[in-house]
N, C-alpha and C. Protein backbone atom coordinates (compact mmCIF):
# COMPACT_ATOMS: atom_id res chain seq x y z
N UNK A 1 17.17 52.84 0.37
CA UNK A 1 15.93 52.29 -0.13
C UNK A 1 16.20 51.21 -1.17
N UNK A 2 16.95 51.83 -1.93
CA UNK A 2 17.31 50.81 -3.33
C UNK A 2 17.75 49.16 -2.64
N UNK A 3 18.77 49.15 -1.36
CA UNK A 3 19.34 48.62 -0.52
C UNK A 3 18.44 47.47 -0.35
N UNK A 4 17.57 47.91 0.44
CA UNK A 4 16.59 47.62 1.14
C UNK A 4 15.81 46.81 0.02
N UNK A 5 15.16 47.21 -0.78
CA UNK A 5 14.45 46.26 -2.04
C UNK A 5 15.16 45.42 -2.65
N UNK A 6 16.52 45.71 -3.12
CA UNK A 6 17.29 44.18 -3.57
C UNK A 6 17.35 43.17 -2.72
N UNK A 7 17.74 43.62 -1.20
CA UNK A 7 18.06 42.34 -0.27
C UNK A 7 16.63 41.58 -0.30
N UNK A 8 15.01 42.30 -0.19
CA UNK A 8 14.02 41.80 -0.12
C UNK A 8 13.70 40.89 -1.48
N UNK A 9 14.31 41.20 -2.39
CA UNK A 9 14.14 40.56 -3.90
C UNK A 9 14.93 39.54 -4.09
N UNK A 10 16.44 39.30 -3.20
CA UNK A 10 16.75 38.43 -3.19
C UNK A 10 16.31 37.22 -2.16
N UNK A 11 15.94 37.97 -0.94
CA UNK A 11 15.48 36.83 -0.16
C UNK A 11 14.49 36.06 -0.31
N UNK A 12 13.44 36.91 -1.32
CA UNK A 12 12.00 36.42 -1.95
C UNK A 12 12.90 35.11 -2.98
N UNK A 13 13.75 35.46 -3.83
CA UNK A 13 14.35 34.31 -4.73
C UNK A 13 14.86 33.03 -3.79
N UNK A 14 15.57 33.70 -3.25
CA UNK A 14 16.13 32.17 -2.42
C UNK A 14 14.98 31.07 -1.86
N UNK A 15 14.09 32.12 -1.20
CA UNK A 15 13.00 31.59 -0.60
C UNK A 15 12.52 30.70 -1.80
N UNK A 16 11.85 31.39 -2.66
CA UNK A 16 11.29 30.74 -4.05
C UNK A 16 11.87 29.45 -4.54
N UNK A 17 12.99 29.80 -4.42
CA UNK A 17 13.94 28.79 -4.98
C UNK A 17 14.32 27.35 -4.20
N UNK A 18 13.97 27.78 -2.73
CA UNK A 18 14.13 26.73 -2.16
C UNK A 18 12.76 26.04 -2.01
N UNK A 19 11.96 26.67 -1.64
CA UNK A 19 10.08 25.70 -1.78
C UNK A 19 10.28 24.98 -2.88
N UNK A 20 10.72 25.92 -4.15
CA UNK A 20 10.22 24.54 -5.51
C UNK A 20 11.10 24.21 -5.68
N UNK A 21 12.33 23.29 -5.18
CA UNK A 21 13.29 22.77 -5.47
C UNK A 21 12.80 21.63 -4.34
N UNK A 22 11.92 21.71 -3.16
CA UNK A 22 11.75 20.45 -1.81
C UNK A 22 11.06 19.82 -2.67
N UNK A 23 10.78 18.59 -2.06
CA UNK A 23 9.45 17.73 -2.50
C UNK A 23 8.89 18.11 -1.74
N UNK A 24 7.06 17.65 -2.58
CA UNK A 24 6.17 17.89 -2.20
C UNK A 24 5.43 16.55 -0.87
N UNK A 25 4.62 17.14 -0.03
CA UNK A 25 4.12 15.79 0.54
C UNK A 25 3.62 14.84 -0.50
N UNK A 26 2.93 14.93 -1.33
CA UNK A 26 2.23 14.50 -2.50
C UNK A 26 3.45 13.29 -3.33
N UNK A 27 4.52 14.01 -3.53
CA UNK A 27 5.08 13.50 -3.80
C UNK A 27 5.79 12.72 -3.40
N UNK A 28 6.39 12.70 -2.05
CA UNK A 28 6.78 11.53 -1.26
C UNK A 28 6.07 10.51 -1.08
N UNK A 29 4.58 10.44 -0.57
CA UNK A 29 3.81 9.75 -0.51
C UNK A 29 4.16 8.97 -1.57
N UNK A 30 3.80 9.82 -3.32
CA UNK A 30 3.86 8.55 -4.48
C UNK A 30 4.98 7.78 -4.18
N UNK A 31 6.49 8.02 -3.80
CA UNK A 31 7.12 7.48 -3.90
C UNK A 31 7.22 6.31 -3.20
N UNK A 32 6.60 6.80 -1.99
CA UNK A 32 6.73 5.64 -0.56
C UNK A 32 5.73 4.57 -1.19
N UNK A 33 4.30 4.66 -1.56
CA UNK A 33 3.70 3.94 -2.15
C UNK A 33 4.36 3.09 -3.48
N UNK A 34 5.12 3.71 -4.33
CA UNK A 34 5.47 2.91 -5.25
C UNK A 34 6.83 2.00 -4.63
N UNK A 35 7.48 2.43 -3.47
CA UNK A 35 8.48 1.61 -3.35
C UNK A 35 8.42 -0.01 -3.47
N UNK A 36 9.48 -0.53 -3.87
CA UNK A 36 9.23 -1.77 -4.54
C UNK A 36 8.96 -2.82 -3.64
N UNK A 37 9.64 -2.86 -2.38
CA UNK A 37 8.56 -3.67 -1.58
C UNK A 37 7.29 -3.60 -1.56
N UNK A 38 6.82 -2.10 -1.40
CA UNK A 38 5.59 -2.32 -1.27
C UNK A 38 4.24 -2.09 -2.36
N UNK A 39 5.15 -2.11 -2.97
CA UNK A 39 4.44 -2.54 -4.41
C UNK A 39 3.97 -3.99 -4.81
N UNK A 40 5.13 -4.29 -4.67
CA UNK A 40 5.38 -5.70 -4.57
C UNK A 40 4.24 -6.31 -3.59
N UNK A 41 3.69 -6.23 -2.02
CA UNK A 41 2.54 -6.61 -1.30
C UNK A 41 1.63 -5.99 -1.79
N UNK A 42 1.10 -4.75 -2.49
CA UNK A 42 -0.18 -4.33 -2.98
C UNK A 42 -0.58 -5.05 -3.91
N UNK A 43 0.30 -5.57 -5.03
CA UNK A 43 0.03 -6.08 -6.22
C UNK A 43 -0.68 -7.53 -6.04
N UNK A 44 0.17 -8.11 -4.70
CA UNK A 44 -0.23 -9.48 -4.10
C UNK A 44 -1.72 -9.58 -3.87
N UNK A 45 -1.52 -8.48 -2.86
CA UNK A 45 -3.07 -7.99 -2.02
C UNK A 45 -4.42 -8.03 -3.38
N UNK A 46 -4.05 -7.29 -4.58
CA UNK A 46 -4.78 -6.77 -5.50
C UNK A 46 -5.38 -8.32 -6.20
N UNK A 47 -4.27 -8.81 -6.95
CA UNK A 47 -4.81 -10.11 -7.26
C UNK A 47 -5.34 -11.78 -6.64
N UNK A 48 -5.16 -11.33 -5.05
CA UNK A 48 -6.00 -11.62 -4.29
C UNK A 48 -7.54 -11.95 -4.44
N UNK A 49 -7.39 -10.13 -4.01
CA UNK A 49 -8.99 -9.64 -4.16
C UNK A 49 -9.59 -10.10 -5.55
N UNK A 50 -8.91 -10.05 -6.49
CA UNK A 50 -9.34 -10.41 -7.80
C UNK A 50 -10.09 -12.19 -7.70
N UNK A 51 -8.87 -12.54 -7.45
CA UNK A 51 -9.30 -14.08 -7.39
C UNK A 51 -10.89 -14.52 -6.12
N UNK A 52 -10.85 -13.39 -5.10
CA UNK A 52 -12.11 -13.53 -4.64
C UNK A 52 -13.39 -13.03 -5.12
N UNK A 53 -13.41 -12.19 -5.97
CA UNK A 53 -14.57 -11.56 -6.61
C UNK A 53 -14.66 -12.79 -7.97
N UNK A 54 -13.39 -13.23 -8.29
CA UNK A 54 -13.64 -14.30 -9.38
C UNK A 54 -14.46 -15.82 -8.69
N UNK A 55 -14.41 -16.17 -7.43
CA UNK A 55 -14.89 -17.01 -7.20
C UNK A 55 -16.36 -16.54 -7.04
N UNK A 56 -16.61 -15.49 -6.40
CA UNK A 56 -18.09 -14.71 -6.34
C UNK A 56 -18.50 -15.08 -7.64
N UNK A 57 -17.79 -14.76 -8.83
CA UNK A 57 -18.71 -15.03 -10.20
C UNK A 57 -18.74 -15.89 -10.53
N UNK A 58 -18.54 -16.96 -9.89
CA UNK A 58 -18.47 -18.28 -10.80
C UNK A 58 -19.30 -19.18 -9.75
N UNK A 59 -19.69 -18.80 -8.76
CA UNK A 59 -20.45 -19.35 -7.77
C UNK A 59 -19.60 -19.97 -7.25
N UNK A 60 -18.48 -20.14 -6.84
CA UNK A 60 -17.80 -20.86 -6.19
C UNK A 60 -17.15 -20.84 -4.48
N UNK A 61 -17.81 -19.49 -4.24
CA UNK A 61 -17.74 -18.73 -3.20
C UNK A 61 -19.33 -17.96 -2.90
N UNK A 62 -19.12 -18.46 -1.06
CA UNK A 62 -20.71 -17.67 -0.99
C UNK A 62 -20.30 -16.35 -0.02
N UNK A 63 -21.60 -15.86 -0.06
CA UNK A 63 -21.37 -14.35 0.51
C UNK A 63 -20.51 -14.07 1.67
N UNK A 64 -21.00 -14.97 2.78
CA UNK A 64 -20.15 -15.42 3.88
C UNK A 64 -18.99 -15.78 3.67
N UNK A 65 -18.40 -16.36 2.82
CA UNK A 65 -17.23 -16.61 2.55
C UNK A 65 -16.50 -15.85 1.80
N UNK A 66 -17.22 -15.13 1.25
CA UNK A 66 -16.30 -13.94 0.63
C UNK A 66 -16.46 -13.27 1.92
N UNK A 67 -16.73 -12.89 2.51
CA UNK A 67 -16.81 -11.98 3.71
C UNK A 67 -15.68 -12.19 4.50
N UNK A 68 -15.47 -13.06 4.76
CA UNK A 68 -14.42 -13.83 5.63
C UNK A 68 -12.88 -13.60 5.03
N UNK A 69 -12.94 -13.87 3.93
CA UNK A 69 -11.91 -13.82 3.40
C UNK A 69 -11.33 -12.18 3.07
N UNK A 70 -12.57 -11.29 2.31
CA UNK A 70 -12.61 -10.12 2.75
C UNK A 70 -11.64 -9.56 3.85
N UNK A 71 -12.40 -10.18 4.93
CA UNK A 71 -11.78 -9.03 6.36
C UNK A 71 -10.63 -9.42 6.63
N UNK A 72 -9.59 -10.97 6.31
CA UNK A 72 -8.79 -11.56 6.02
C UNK A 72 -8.00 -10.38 5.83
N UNK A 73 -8.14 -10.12 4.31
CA UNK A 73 -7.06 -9.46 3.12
C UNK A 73 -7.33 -7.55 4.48
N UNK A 74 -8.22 -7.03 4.00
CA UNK A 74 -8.32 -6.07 4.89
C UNK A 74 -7.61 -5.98 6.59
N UNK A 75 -7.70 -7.32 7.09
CA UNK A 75 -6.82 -6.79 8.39
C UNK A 75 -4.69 -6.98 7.86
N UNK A 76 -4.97 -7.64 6.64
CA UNK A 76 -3.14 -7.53 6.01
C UNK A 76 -3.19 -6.10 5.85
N UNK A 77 -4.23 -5.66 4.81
CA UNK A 77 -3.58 -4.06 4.44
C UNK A 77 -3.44 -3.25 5.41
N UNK A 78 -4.16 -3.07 6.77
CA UNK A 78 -4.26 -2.43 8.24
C UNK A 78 -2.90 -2.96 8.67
N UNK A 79 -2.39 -3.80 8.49
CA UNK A 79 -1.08 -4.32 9.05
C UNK A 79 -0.08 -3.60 8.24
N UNK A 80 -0.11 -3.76 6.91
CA UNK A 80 0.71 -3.09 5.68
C UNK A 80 0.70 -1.74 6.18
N UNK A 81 -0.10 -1.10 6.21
CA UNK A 81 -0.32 0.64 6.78
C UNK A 81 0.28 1.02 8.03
N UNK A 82 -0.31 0.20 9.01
CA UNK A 82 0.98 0.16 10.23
C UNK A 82 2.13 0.49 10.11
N UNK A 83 2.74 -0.88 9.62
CA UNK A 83 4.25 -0.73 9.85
C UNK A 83 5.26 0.25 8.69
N UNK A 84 4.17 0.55 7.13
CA UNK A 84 4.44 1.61 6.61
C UNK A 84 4.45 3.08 7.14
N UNK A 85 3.48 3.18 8.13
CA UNK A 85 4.08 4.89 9.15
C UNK A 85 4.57 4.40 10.08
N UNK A 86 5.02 3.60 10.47
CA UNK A 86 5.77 3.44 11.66
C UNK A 86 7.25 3.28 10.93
N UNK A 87 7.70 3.12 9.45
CA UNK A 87 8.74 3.13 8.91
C UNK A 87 9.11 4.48 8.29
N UNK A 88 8.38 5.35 8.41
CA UNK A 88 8.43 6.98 6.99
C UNK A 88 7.39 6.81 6.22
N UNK A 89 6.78 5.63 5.80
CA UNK A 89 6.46 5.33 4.63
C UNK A 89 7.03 3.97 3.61
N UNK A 90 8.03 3.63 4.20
CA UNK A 90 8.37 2.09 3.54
C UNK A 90 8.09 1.32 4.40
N UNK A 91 8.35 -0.27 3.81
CA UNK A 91 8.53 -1.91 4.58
C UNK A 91 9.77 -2.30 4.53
N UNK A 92 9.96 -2.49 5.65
CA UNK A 92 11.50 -3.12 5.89
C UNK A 92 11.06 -4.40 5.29
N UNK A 93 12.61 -5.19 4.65
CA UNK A 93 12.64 -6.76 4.74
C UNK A 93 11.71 -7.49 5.51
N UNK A 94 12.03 -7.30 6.76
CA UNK A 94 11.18 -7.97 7.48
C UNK A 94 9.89 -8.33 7.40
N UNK A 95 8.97 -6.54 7.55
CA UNK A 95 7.74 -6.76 7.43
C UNK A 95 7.25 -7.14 6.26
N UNK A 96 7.69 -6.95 4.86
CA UNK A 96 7.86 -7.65 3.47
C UNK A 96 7.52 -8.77 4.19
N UNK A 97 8.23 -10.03 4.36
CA UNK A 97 8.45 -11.30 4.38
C UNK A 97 7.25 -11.45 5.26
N UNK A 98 7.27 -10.75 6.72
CA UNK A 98 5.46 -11.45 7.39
C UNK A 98 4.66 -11.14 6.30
N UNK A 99 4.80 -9.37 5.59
CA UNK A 99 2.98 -9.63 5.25
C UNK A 99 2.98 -10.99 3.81
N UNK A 100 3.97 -10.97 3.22
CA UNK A 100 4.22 -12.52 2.85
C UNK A 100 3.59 -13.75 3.11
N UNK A 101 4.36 -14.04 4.32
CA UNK A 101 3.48 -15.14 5.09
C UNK A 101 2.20 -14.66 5.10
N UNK A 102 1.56 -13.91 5.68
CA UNK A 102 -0.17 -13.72 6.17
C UNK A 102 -0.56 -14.14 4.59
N UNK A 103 -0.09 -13.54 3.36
CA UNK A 103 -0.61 -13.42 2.15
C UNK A 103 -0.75 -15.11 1.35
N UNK A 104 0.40 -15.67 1.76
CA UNK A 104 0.48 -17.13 1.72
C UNK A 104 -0.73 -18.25 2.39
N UNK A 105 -1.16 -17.06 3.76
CA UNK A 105 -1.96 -18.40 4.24
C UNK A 105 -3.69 -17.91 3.87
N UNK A 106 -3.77 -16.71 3.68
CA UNK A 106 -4.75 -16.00 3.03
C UNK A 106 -5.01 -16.43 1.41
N UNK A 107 -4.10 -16.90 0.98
CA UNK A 107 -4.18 -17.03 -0.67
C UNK A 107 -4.52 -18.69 -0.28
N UNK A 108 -3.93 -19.88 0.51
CA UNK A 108 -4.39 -20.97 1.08
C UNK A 108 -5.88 -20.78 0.97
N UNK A 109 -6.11 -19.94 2.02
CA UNK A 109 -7.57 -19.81 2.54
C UNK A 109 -8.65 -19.96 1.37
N UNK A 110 -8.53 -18.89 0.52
CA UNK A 110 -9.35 -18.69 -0.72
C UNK A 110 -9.26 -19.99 -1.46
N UNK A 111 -8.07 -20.30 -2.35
CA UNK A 111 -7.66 -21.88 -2.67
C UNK A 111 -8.73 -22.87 -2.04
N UNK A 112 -8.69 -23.11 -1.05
CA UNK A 112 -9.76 -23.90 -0.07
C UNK A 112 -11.05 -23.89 -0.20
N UNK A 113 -11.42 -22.42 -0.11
CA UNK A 113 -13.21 -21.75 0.18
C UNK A 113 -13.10 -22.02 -1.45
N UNK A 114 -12.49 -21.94 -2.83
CA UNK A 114 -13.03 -22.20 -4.05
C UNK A 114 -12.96 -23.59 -4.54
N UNK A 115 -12.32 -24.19 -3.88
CA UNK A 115 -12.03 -25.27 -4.12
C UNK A 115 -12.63 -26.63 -3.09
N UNK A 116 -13.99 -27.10 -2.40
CA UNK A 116 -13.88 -27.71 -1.04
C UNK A 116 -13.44 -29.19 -1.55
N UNK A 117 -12.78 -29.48 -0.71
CA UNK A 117 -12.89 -31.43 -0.43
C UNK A 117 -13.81 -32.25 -1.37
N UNK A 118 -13.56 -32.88 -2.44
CA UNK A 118 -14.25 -33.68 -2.50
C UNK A 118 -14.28 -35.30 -2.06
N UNK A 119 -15.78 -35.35 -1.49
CA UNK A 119 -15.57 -36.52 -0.87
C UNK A 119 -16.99 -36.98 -1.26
């Protein structure tokens, strides 16, 4: 009997010991999210959006055109999310550098819609 309850007391420890020693999903996630690539495209993405709600306040942008630009930035982050579960949770180099580009011609775009031609 005695037998019998230590082996169960130890297997309860090991067990114990090994759950809180894994990471948590919770916690991978933060990590995958903070990884520095893709930190690096959220932060892009973020002051983006900033600069379009700044043209909203200054009248320099109309609804429609924030709209546009909107679904713009939104089909990058749907792209960003993609190839982040299709990686574990990170961005390769690669996809870094496209969502790059998209962010380049998207940050163009806005530049443009706040800024038109004068003629």
């Amino acid at each position: 009997m005695t037998r019998k309850l230590w082996s169960v007391m130890i297997a309860t420890a090991v067990l114990y010991g090994t759950l809180a020693s894994a990471p948590s999903p919770v916690m991978a996630e933060q990590f995958a999210r903070e990884h520095p690539r893709r930190a690096q495209v959220n932060r892009r993405e973020q002051r983006q959006q900033g600069r379009i709600a700044e043209g909203i306040e200054q009248g320099r942008l109309s609804a429609g055109q924030a709209a546009r630009l909107e679904t713009r930035e939104a089909a990058i982050k749907r792209q960003e999310r993609r190839d982040v579960r299709a990686n574990g949770g990170y961005l390769t180099t690669q996809q870094q550098r496209q969502l790059n580009r998209e962010e380049n011609a998207a940050s163009r775009a806005i530049y443009r819609a706040k800024h038109p031609a004068q003629g």
